[in-house]
Protein backbone atom coordinates (compact mmCIF):
# COMPACT_ATOMS: atom_id res chain seq x y z
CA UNK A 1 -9.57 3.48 -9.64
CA UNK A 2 -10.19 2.11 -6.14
CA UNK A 3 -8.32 -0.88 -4.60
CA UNK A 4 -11.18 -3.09 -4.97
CA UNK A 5 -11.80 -2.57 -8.81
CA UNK A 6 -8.00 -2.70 -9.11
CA UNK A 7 -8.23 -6.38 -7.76
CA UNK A 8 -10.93 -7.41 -9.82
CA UNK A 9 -9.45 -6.45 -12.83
CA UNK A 10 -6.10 -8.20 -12.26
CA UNK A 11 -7.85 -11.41 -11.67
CA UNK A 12 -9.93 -11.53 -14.44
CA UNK A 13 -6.46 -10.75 -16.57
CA UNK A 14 -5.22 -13.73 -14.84
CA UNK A 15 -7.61 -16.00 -15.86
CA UNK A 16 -7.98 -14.73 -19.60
CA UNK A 17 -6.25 -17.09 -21.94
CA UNK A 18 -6.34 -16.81 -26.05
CA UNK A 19 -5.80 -18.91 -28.43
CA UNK A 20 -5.56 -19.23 -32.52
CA UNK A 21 -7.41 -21.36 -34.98
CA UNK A 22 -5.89 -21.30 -38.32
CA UNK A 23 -8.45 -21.87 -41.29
CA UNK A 24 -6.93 -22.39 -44.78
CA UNK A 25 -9.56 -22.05 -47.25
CA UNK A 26 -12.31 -22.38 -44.58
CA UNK A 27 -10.99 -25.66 -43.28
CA UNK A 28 -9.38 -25.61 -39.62
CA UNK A 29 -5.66 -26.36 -40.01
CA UNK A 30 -4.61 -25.95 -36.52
CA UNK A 31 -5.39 -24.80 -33.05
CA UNK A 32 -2.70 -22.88 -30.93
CA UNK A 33 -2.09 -23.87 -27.25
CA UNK A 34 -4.05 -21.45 -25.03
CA UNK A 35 -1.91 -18.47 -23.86
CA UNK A 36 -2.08 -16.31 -20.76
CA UNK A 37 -3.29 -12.92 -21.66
CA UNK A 38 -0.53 -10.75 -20.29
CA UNK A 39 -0.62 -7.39 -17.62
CA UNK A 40 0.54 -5.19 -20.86
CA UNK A 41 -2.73 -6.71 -23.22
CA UNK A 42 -0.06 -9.26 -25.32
CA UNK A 43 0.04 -12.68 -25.59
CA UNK A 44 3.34 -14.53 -26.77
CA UNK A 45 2.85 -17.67 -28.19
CA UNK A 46 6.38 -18.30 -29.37
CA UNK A 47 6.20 -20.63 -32.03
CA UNK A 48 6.50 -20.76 -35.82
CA UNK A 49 3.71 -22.13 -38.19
CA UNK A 50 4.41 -23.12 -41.86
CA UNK A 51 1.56 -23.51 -44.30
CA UNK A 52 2.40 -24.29 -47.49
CA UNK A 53 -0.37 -23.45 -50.25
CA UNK A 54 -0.28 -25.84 -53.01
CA UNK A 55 -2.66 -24.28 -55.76
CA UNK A 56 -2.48 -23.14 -59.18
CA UNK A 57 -5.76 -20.91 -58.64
CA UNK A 58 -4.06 -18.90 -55.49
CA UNK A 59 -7.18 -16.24 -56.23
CA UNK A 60 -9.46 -18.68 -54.13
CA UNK A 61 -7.01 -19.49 -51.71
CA UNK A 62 -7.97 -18.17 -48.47
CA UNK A 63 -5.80 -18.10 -45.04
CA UNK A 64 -7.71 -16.34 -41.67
CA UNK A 65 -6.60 -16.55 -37.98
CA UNK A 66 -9.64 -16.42 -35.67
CA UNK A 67 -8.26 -15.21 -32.10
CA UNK A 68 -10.43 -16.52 -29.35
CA UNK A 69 -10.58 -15.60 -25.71
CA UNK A 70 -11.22 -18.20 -22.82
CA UNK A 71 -11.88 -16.32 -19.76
CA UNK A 72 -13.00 -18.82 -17.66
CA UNK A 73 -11.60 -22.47 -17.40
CA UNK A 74 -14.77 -23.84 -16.08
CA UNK A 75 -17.59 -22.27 -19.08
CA UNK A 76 -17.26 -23.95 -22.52
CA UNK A 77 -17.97 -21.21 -24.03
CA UNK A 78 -14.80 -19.50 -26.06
CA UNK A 79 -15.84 -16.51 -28.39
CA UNK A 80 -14.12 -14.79 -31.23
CA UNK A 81 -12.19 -11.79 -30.03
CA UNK A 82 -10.96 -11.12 -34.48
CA UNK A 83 -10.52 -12.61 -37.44
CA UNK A 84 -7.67 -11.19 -39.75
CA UNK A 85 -7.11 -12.33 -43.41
CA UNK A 86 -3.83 -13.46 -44.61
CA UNK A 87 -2.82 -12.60 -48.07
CA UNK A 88 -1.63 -15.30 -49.91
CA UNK A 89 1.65 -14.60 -51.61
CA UNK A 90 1.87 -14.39 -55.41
């Protein structure tokens, strides 16, 4: 990899920031604070969420985290980098 591609690359990893919107039976529950998307490919968002599910029918209970990436400040547009399903405990 040449210098200049080198460059390139670290400064669009500096600008990349993610973020979490957690859906609870397809309603938005919460938004995590935008993250910086790190040189090794993690974010750390350090913080604990607690979602209590309230249900006597857990079967249609539903609980998804939709990761988004934000790669420029400036552009309103975000897009969905996953989705993963949360099983909902018995």
């Amino acid at each position: 990899m040449n210098v200049r591609s080198e460059q390139v690359r670290r400064s669009r990893l500096a600008r990349t920031r993610l973020y979490v919107k957690i859906f609870m039976n397809n309603k938005l529950v919460h938004t995590t604070a935008d993250a910086q998307l790190q040189s090794d490919f993690t974010v750390k968002w350090a913080q604990i969420y607690n979602i209590y599910v309230l249900s006597s029918t857990l079967e249609t209970d539903s609980i998804v985290l939709e990761i988004f990436e934000r790669s420029d400040p400036n552009r309103a547009t975000d897009h969905v980098v996953a989705a993963v399903c949360i099983p909902t405990p018995d």
